[in-house]
C-alpha atoms as a PDB file:
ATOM      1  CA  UNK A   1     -32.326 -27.388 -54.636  1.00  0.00           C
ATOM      2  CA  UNK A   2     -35.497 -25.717 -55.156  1.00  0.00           C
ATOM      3  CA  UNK A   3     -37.908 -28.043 -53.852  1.00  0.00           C
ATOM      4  CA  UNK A   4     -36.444 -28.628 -50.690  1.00  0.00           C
ATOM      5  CA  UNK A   5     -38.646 -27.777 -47.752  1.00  0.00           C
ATOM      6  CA  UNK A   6     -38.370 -24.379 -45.791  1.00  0.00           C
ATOM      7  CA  UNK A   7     -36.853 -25.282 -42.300  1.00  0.00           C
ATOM      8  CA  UNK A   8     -37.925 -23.062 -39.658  1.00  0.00           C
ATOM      9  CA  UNK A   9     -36.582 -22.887 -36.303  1.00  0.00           C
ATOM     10  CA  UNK A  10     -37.790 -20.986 -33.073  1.00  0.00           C
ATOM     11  CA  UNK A  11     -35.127 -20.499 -30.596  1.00  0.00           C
ATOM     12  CA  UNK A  12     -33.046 -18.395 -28.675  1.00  0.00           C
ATOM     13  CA  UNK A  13     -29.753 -17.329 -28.121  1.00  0.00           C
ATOM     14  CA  UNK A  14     -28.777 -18.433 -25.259  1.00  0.00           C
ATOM     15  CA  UNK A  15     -30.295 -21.944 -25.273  1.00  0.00           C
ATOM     16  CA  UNK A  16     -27.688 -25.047 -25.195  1.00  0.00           C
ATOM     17  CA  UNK A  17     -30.516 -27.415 -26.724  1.00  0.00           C
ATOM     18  CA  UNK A  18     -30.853 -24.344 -29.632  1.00  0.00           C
ATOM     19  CA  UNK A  19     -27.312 -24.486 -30.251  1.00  0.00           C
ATOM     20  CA  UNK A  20     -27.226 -28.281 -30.641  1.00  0.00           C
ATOM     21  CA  UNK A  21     -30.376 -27.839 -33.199  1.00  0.00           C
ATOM     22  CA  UNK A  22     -28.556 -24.805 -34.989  1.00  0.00           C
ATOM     23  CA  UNK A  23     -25.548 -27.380 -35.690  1.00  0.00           C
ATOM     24  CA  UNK A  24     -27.226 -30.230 -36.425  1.00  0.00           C
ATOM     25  CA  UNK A  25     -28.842 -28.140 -39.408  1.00  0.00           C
ATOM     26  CA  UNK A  26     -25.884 -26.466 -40.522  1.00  0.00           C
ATOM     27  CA  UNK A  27     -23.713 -29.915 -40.153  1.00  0.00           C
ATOM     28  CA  UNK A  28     -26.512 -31.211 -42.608  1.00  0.00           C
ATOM     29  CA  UNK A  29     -25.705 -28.278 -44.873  1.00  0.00           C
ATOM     30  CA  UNK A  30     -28.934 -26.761 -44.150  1.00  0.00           C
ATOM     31  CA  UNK A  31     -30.508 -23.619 -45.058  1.00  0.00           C
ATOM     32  CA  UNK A  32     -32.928 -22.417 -41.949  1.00  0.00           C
ATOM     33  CA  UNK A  33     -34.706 -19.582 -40.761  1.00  0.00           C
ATOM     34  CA  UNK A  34     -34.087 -18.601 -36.994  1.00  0.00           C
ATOM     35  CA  UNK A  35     -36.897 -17.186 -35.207  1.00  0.00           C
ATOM     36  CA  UNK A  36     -35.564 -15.697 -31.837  1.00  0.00           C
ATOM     37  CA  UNK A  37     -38.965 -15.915 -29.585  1.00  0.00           C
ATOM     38  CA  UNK A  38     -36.937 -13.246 -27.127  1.00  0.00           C
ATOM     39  CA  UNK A  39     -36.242 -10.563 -29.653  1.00  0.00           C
ATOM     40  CA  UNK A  40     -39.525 -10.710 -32.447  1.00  0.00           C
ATOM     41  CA  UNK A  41     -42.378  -9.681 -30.699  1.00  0.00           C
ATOM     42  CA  UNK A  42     -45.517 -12.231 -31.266  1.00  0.00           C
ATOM     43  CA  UNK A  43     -43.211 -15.659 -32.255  1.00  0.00           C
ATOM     44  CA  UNK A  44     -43.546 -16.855 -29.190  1.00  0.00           C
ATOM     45  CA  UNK A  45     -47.349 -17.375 -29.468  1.00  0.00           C
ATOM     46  CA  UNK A  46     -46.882 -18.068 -32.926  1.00  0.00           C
ATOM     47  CA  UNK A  47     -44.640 -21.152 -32.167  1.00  0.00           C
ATOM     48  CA  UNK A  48     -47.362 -22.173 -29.164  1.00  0.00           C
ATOM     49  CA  UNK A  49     -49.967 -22.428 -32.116  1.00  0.00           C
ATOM     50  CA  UNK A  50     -48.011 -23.605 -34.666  1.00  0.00           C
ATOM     51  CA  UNK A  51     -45.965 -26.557 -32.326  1.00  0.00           C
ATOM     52  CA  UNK A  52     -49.893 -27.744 -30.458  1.00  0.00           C
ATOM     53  CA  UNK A  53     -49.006 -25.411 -27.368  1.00  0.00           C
ATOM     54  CA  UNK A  54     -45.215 -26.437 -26.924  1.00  0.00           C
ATOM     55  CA  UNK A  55     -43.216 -23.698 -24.888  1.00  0.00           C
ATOM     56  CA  UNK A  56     -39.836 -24.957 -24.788  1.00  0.00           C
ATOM     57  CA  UNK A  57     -37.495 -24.064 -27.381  1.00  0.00           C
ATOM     58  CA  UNK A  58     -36.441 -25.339 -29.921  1.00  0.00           C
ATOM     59  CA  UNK A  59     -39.366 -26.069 -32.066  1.00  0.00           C
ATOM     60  CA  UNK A  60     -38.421 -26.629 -35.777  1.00  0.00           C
ATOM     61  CA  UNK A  61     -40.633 -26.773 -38.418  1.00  0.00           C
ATOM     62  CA  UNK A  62     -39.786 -28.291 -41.692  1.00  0.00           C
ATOM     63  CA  UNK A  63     -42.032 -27.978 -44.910  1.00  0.00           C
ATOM     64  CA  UNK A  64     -44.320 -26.121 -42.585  1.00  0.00           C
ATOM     65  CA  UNK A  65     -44.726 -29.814 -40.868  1.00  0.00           C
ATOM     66  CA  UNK A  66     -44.201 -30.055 -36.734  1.00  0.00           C
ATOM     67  CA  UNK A  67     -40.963 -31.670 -36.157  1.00  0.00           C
ATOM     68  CA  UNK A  68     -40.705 -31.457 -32.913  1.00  0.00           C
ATOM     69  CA  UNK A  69     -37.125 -30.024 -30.273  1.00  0.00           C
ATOM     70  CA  UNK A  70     -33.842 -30.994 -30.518  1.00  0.00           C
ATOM     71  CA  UNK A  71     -34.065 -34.174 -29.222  1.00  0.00           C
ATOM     72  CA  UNK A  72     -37.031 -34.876 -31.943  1.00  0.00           C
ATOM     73  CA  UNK A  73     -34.847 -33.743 -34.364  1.00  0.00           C
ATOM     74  CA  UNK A  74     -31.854 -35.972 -33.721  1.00  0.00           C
ATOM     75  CA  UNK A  75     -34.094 -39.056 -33.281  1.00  0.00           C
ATOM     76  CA  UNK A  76     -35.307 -38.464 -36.692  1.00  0.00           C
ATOM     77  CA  UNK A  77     -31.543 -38.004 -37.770  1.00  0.00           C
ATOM     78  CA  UNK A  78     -30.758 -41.273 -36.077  1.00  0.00           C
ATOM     79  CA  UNK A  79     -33.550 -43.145 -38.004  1.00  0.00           C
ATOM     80  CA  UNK A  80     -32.289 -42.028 -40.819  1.00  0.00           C
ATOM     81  CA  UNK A  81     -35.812 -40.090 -41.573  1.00  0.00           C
ATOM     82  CA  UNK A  82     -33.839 -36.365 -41.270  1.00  0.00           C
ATOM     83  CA  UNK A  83     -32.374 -36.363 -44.650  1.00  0.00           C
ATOM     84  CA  UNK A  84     -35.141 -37.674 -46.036  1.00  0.00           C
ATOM     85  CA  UNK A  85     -37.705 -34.760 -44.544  1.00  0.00           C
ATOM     86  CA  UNK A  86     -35.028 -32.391 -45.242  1.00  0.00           C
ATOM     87  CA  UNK A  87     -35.156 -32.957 -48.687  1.00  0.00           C
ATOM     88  CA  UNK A  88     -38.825 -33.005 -49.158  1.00  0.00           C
ATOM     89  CA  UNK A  89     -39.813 -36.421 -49.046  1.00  0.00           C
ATOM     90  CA  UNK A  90     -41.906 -38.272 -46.656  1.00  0.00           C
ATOM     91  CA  UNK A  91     -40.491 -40.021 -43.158  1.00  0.00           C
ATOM     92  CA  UNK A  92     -41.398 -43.447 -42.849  1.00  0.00           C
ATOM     93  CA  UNK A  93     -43.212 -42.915 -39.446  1.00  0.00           C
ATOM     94  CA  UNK A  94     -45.024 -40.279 -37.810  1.00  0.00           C
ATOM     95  CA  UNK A  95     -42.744 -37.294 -36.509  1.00  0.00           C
ATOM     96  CA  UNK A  96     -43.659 -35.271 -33.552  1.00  0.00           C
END
């Protein structure tokens, strides 16, 4: 789809919590963009601005909208408010 959001995820390679984000997006048929904060110089303090000062990774970003780590994520996917941000519509509640 065309309208869906743009899903953007800072993480690295190496982290577990990253790899349970990575396959909760790609179980959800999910196209994403993978920033590795290790390898691109600058995403690091791109994702403190962007997530309020988070350092911890995962941060993911969908429709340019704070989402929050992994465990963020899969609360949203447990409330059934995931799909729903994935495909460009509003959650019911505010996401952090």
């Amino acid at each position: 789809m065309a309208d869906r959001p743009q899903v953007v995820m800072y993480a690295t390679s190496w982290c577990p919590w990253c790899a349970r984000a990575r396959r909760l997006l790609q179980e959800k048929g999910v196209e994403f963009t993978e920033i590795d904060v290790e390898q691109v110089e600058g995403a690091r303090q791109e994702m403190r601005q962007r997530s309020g000062g988070r350092n911890t990774v995962p941060q993911i970003f969908i429709g340019g909208r704070h989402i929050g780590g992994y465990d963020d994520t899969r609360a949203l996917d447990e409330k059934g408010e995931l799909d729903r941000l994935l495909a460009g519509e509003a959650a019911g509640g505010e996401a952090r």
